[in-house]
Protein backbone atom coordinates (compact mmCIF):
# COMPACT_ATOMS: atom_id res chain seq x y z
CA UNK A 1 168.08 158.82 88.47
CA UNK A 2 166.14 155.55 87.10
CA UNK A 3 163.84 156.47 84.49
CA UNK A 4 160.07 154.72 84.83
CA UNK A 5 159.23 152.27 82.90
CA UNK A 6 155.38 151.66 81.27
CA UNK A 7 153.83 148.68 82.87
CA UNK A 8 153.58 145.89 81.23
CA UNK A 9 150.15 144.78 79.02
CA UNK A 10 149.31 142.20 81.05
CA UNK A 11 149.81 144.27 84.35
CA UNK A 12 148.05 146.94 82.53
CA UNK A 13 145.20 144.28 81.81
CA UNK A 14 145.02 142.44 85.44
CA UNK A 15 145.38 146.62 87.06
CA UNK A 16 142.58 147.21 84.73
CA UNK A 17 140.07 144.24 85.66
CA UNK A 18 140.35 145.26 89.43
CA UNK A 19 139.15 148.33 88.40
CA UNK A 20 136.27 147.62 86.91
CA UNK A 21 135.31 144.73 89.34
CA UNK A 22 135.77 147.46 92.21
CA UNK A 23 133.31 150.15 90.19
CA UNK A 24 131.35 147.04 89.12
CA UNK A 25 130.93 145.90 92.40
CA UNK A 26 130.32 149.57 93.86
CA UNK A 27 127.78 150.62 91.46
CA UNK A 28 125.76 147.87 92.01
CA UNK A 29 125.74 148.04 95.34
CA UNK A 30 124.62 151.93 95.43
CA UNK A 31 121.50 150.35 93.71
CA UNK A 32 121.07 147.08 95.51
CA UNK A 33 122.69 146.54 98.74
CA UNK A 34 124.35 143.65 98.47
CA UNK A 35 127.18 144.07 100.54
CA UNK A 36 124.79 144.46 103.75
CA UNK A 37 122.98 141.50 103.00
CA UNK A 38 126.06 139.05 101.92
CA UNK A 39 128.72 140.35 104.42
CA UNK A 40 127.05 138.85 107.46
CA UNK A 41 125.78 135.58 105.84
CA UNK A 42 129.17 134.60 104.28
CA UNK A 43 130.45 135.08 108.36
CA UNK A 44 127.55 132.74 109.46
CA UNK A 45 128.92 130.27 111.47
CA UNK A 46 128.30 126.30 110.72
CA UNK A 47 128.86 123.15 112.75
CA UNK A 48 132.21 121.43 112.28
CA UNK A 49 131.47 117.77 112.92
CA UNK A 50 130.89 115.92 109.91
CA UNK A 51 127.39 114.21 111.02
CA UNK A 52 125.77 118.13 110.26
CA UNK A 53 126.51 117.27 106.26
CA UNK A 54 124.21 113.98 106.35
CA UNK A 55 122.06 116.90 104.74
CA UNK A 56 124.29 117.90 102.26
CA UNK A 57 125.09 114.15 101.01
CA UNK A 58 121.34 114.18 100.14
CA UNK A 59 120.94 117.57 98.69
CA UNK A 60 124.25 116.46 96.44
CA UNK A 61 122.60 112.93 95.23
CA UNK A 62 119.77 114.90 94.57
CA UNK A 63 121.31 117.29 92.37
CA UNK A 64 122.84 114.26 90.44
CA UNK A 65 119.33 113.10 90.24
CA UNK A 66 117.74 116.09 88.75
CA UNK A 67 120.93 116.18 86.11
CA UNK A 68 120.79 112.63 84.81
CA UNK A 69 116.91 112.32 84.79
CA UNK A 70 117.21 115.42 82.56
CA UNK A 71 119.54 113.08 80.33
CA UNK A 72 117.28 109.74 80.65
CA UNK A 73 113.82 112.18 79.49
CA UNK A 74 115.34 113.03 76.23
CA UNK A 75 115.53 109.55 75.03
CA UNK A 76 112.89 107.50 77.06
CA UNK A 77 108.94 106.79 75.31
CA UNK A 78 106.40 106.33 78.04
CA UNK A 79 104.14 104.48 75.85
CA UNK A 80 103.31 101.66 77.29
CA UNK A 81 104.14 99.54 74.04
CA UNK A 82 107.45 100.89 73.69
CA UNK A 83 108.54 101.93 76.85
CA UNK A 84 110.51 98.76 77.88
CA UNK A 85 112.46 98.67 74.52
CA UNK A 86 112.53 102.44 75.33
CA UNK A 87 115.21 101.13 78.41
CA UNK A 88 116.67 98.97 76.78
CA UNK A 89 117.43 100.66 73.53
CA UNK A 90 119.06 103.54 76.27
CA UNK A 91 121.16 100.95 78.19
CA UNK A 92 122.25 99.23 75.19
CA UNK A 93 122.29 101.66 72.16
CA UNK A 94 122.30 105.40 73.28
CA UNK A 95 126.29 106.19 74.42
CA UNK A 96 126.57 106.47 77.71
CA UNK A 97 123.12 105.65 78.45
CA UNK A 98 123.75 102.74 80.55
CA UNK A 99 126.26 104.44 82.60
CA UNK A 100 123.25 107.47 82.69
CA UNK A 101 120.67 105.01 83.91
CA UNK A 102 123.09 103.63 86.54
CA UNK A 103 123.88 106.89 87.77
CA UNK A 104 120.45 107.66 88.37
CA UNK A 105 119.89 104.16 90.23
CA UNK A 106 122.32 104.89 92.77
CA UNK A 107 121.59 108.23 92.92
CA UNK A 108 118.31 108.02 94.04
CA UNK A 109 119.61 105.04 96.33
CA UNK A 110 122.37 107.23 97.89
CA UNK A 111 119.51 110.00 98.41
CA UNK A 112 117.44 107.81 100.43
CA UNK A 113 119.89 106.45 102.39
CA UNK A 114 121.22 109.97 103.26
CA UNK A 115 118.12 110.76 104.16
CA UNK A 116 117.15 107.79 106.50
CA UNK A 117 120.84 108.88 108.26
CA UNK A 118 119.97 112.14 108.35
CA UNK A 119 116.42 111.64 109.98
CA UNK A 120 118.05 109.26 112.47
CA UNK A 121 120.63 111.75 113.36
CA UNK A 122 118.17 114.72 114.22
CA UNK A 123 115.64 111.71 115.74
CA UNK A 124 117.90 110.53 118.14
CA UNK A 125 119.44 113.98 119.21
CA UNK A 126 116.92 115.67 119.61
CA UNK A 127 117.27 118.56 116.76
CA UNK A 128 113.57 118.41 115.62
CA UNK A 129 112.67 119.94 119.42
CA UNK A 130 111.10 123.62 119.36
CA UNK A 131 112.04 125.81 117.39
CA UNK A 132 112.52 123.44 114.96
CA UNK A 133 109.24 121.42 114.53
CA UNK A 134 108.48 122.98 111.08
CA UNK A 135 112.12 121.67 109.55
CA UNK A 136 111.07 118.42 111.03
CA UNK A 137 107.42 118.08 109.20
CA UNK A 138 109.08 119.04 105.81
CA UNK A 139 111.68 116.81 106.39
CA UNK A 140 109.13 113.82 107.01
CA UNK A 141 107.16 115.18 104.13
CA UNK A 142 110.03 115.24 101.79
CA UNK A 143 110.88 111.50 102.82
CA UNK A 144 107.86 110.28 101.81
CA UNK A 145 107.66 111.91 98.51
CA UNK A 146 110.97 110.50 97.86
CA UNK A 147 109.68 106.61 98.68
CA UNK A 148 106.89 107.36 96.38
CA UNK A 149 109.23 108.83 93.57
CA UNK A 150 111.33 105.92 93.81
CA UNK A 151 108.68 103.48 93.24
CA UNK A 152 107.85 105.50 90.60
CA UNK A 153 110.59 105.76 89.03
CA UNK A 154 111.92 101.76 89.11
CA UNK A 155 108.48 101.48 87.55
CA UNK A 156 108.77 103.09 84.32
CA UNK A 157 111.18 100.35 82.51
CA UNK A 158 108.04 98.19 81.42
CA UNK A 159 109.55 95.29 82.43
CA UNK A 160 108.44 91.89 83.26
CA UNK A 161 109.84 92.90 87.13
CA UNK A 162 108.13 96.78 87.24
CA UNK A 163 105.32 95.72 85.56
CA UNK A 164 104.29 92.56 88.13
CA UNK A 165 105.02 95.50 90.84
CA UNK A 166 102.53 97.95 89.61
CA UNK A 167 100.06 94.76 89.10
CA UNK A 168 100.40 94.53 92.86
CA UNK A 169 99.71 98.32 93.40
CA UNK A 170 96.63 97.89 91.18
CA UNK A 171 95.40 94.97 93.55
CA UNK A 172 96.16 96.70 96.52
CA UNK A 173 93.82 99.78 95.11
CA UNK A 174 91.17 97.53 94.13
CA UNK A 175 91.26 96.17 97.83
CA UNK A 176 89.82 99.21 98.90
CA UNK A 177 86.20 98.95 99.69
CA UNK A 178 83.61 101.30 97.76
CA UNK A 179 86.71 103.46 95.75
CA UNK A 180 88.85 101.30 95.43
CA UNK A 181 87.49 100.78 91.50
CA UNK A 182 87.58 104.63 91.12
CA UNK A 183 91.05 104.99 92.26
CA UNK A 184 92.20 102.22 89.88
CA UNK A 185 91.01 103.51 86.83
CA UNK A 186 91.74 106.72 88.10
CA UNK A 187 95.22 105.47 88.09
CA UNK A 188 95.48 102.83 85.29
CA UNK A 189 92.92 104.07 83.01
CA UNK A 190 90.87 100.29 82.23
CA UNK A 191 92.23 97.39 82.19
CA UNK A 192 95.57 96.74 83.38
CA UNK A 193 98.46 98.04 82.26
CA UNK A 194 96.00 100.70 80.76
CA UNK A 195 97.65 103.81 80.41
CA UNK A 196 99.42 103.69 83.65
CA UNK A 197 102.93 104.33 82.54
CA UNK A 198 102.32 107.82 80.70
CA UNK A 199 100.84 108.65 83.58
CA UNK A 200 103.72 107.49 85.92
CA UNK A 201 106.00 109.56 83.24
CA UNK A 202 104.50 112.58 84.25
CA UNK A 203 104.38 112.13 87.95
CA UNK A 204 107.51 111.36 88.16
CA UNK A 205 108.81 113.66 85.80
CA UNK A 206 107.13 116.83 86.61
CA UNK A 207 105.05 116.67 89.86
CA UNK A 208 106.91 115.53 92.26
CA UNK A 209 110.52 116.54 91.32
CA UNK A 210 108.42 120.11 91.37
CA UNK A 211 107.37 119.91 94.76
CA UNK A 212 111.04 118.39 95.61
CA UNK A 213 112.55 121.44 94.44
CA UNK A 214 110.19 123.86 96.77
CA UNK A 215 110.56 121.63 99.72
CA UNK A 216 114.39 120.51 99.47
CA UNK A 217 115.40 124.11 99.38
CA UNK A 218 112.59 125.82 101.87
CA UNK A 219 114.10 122.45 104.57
CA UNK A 220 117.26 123.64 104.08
CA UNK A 221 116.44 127.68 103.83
CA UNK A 222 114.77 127.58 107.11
CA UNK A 223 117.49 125.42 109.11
CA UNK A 224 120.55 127.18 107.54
CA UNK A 225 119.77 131.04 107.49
CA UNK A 226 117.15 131.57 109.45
CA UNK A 227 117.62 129.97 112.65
CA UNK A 228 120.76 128.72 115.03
CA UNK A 229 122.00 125.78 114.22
CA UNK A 230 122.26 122.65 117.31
CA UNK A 231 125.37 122.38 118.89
CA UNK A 232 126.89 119.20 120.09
CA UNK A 233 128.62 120.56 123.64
CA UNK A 234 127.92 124.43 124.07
CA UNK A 235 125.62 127.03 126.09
CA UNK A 236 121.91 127.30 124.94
CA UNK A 237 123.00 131.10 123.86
CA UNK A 238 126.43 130.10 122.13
CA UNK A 239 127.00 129.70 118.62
CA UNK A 240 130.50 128.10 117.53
CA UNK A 241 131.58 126.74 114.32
CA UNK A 242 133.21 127.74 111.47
CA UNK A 243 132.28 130.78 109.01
CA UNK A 244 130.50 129.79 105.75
CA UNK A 245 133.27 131.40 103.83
CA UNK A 246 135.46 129.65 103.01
CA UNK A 247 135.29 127.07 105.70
CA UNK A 248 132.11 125.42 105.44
CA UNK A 249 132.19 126.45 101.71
CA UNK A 250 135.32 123.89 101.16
CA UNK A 251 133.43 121.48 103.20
CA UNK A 252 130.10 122.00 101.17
CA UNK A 253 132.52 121.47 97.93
CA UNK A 254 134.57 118.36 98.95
CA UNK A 255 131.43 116.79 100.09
CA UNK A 256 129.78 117.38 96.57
CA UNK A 257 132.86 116.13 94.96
CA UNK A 258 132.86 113.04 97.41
CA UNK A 259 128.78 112.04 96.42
CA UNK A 260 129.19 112.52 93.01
CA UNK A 261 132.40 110.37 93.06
CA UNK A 262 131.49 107.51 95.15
CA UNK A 263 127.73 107.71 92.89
CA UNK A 264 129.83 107.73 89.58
CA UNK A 265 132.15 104.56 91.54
CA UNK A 266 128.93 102.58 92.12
CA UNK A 267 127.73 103.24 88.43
CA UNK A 268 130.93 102.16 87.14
CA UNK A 269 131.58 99.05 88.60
CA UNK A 270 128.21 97.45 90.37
CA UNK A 271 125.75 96.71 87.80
CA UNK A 272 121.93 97.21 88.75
CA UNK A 273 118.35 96.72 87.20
CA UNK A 274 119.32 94.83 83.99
CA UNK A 275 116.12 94.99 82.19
CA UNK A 276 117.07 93.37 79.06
CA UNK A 277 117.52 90.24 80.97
CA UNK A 278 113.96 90.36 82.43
CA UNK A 279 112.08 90.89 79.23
CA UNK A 280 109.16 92.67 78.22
CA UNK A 281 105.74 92.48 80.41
CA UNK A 282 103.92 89.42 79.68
CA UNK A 283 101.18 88.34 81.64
CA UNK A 284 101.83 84.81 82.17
CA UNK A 285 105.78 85.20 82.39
CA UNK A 286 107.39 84.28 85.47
CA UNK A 287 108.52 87.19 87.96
CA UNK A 288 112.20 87.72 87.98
CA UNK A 289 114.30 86.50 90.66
CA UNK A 290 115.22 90.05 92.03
CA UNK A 291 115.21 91.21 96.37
CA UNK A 292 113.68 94.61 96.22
CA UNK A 293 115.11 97.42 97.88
CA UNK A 294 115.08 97.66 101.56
CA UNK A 295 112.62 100.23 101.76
CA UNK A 296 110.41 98.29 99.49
CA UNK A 297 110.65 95.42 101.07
CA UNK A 298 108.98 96.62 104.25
CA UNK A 299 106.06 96.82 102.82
CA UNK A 300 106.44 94.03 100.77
CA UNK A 301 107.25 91.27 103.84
CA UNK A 302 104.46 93.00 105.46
CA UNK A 303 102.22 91.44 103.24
CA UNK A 304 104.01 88.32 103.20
CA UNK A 305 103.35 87.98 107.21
CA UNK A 306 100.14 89.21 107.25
CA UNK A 307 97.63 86.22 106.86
CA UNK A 308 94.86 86.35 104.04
CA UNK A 309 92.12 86.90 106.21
CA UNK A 310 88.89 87.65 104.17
CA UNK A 311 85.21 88.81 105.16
CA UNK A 312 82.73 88.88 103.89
CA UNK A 313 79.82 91.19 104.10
CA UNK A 314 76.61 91.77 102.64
CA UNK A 315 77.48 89.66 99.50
CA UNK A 316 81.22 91.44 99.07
CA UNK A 317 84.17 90.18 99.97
CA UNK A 318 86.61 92.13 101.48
CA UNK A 319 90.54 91.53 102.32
CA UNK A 320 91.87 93.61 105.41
CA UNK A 321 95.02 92.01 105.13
CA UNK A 322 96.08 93.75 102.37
CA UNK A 323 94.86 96.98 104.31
CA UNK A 324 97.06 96.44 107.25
CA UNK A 325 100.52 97.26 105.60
CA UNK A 326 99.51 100.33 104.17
CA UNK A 327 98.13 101.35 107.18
CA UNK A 328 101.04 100.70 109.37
CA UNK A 329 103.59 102.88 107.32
CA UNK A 330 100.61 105.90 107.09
CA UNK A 331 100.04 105.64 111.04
CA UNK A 332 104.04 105.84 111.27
CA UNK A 333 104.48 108.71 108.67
CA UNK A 334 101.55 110.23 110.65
CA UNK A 335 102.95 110.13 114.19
CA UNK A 336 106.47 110.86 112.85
CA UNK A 337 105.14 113.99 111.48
CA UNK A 338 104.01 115.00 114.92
CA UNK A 339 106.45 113.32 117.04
CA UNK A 340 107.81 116.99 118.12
CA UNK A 341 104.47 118.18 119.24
CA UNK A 342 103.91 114.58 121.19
CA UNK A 343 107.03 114.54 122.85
CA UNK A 344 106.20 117.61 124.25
CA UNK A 345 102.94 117.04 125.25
CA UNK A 346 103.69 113.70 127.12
CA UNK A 347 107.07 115.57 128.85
CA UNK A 348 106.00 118.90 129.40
CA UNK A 349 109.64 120.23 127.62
CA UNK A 350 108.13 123.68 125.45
CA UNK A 351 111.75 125.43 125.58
CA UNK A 352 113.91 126.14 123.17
CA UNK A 353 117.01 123.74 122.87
CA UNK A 354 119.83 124.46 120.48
CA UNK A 355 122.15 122.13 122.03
CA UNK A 356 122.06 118.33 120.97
CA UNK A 357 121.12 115.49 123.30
CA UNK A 358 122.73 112.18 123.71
CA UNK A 359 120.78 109.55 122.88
CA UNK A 360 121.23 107.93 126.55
CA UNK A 361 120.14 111.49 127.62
CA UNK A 362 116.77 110.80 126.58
CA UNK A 363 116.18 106.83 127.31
CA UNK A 364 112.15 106.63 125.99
CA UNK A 365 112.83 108.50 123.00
CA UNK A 366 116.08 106.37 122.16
CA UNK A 367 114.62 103.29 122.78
CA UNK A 368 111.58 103.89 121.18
CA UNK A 369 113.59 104.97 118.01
CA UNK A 370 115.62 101.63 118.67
CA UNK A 371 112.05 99.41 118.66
CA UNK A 372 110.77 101.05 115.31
CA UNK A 373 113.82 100.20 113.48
CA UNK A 374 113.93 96.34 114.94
CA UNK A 375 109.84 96.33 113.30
CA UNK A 376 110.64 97.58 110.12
CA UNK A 377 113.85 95.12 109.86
CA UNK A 378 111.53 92.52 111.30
CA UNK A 379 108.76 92.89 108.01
CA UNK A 380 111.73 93.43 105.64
CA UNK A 381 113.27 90.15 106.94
CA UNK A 382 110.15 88.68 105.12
CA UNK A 383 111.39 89.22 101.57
CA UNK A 384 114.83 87.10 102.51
CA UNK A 385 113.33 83.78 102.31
CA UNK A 386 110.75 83.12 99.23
CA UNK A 387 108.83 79.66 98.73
CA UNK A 388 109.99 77.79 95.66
CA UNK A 389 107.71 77.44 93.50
CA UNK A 390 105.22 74.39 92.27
CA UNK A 391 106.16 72.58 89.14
CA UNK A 392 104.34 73.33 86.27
CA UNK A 393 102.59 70.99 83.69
CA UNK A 394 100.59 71.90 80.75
CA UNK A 395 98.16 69.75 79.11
CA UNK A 396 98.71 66.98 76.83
CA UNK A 397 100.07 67.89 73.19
CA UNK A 398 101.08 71.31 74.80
CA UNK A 399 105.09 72.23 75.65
CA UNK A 400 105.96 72.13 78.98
CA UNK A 401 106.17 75.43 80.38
CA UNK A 402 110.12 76.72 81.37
CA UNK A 403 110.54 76.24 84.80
CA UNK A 404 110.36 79.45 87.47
CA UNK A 405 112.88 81.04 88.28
CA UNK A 406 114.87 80.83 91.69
CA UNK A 407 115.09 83.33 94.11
CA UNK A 408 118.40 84.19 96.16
CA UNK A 409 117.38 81.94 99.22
CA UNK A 410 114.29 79.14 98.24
CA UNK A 411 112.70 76.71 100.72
CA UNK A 412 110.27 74.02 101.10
CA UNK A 413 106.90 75.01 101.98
CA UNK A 414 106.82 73.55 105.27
CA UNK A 415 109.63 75.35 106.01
CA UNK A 416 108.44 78.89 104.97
CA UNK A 417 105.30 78.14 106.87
CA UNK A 418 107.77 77.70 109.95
CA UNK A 419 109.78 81.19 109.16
CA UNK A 420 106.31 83.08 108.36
CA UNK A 421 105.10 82.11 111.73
CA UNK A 422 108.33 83.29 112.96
CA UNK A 423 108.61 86.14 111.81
CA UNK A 424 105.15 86.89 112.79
CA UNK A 425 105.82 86.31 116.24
CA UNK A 426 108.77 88.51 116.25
CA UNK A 427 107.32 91.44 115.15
CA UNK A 428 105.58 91.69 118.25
CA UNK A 429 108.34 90.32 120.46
CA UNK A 430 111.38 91.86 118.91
CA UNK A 431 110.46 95.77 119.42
CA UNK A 432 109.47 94.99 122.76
CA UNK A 433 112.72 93.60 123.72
CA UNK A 434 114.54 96.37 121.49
CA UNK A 435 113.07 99.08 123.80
CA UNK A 436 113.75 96.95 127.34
CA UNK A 437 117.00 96.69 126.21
CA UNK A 438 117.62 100.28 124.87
CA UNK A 439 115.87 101.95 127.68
CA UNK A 440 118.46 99.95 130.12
CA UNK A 441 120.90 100.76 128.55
CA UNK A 442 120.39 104.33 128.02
CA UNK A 443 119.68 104.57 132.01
CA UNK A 444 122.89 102.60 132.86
CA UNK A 445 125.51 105.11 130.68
CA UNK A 446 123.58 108.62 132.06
CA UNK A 447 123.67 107.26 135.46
CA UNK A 448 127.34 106.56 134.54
CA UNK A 449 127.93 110.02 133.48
CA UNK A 450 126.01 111.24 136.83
CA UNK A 451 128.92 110.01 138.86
């Protein structure tokens, strides 16, 4: 007969640890049941198809975000007389402060592009449709906070190139009749730059990464947990999908790993926003030859196409062409916040849909979606082409100023005149033909699928 032998210690050790997880586990849930709660969300199902993690690739790059501004704080000085040496001192001097900054860059790049994709996703299929209209409206919400906390954020360098953008912002407030003044030294504090960049620090530092982190995880809260997620080909009353554990739980964790790997690519090898190399503000310094970002640059070719119309009444002059930009991305931000409840109003659809249209399913909504994008390429198309600039002569016995600067593409100015005019035309011609052309073409592939 075989006499037993004592378990090994490590057996003893590992036998031991299961224990106490097990009584662990148990005692807490006696006091707070867990087990209820967590049993039937880890079994949630999720969508398969990888368009659903749009969402995640921004909730990632924003994560990223959060941990190298956190980095970038400790060493950056808002003042406004140091703050551009500030960036520069942490690009060239601070270790792995340049690779910090760059990660941040794309970051927030990758964020707002994940966004956009996401948006377009739910816009053209239809996911924003009841019961969803309150995901929508914090969605819309939390893309424009994100516009604004980019513009804040390539701002605080100090630099010849942020500074000449925030001098435009300043003009633009002081365009304003009656409070416009008010909301410029509101802003700026006196004369410009004022104390605009301390200001900026904290805004973008504190206030709206605050209300970022409420809204980024009450958008995703609502969608996720509390309510069915759209299916691509099902029943109304059918959920399919995967179970959070582990299946969508991998996919949640190679998809973080992906972001932050392509992000940490991009900040490796492309090089972006080299301040040193556009100097420290100076007021009669030449703008840097630099294309802004795309979703800059809509509102910047806006005002580039609009023409300099002036009035003038009761002794003031006033400029509505610098009004007209602004307005056109706050009536779009205002209509795309209550694009659910229109659609429904002008097609009479109040039922609940958890299954996904095809875009040529819905033909108006596609092509309207279709025409707003062909717009907003139309006014960005205005930053492509600049007008070179005048020579420059100073007075006898002074040295000649150093010439300006070249942008990427530089023409005469009879031939900007030419693409302005353009341009101008095609905003209003190019939509219109967008939407003819998506709304046949929508019609022709359902009617293609009807037979």
């Amino acid at each position: 007969m075989a006499t037993p032998t004592k378990p090994k210690r490590r057996a003893r050790i590992v036998a031991g640890s299961a224990k106490t997880a097990v009584d662990s586990a148990i005692y807490l849930d006696d006091r707070l049941p867990f087990a209820r709660w967590l049993r039937p969300q880890l079994r949630k199902l999720f969508p398969s198809h990888w368009s659903f993690l749009l969402g995640e690739l921004a909730l990632y790059s924003f994560a990223l975000l959060v941990l190298t501004g956190t980095f970038l704080t400790l060493f950056y000085k808002p003042n406004p007389d140091v703050a551009f040496a500030s960036a520069a001192e942490i690009s060239l001097n601070v270790r792995g402060g340049l690779l910090m900054r760059q990660l941040h860059h794309w970051s927030a790049t990758v964020f707002v592009l994940a966004i956009v994709a996401h948006l377009c996703r739910v816009f053209f299929t239809g996911a924003f449709r009841r019961p969803r209209e309150l995901t929508w409206m914090l969605g819309v919400v939390l893309f424009g906070l994100v516009l604004f906390e980019s513009f804040l954020g390539v701002s605080l360098p100090g630099d010849q190139l942020a500074m000449t953008g925030l001098r435009q912002a300043q003009g633009l407030l002081l365009s304003i009749p009656v409070v416009g003044t008010y909301l410029s030294a509101f802003a700026f504090d006196g004369e410009f730059p004022g104390q605009v960049l301390p200001r900026i620090f904290v805004t973008h530092v504190l206030l709206v990464p605050g209300i970022l982190m409420a809204v980024v995880p009450l958008h995703a809260l609502i969608l996720t947990w509390r309510q069915k997620h759209t299916e691509r080909q099902a029943a109304e009353s059918r959920v399919s999908g995967g179970p959070f554990f582990p299946y969508f739980a991998v996919k949640n964790g190679a998809t973080a790993l992906f972001t932050m790997g392509a992000i940490a690519a991009l900040a490796t090898f492309v090089r972006v926003n080299p301040v040193w190399e556009h100097g420290a503000y100076s007021a009669a310094g030449h703008v840097p030859s630099a294309q802004p970002f795309w979703y800059f640059g809509v509102l910047d070719g806006a005002q580039r196409l609009v023409p300099p119309w002036e009035l003038t009444i009761g002794g003031y002059v006033l400029q509505p062409g610098l009004w007209i930009p602004p307005l056109i991305l706050t009536v779009f931000f205002g209509i795309l916040l209550l694009y659910p409840f229109l659609e429904r109003r002008f097609t009479g659809d109040g039922d609940h849909h958890h299954v996904l249209d095809r875009p040529s399913q819905a033909p108006v909504r596609t092509a309207l979606g279709i025409a707003v994008i062909a717009f907003f390429t139309v006014l960005w198309a205005g930053t492509w082409v600049s007008e070179a600039a005048p020579p420059m002569h100073s007075a006898p016995g002074f040295p000649q100023p150093p010439p300006a600067p070249h942008a990427l593409l530089t023409v005469p100015h009879d031939t900007y005149a030419t693409i302005v005019l353009g341009l101008r035309v095609a905003a209003f011609v190019v939509p219109v033909v967008a939407f003819l052309v998506a709304r046949a073409v929508c019609r022709g592939r359902a009617g293609q699928r009807g037979l």
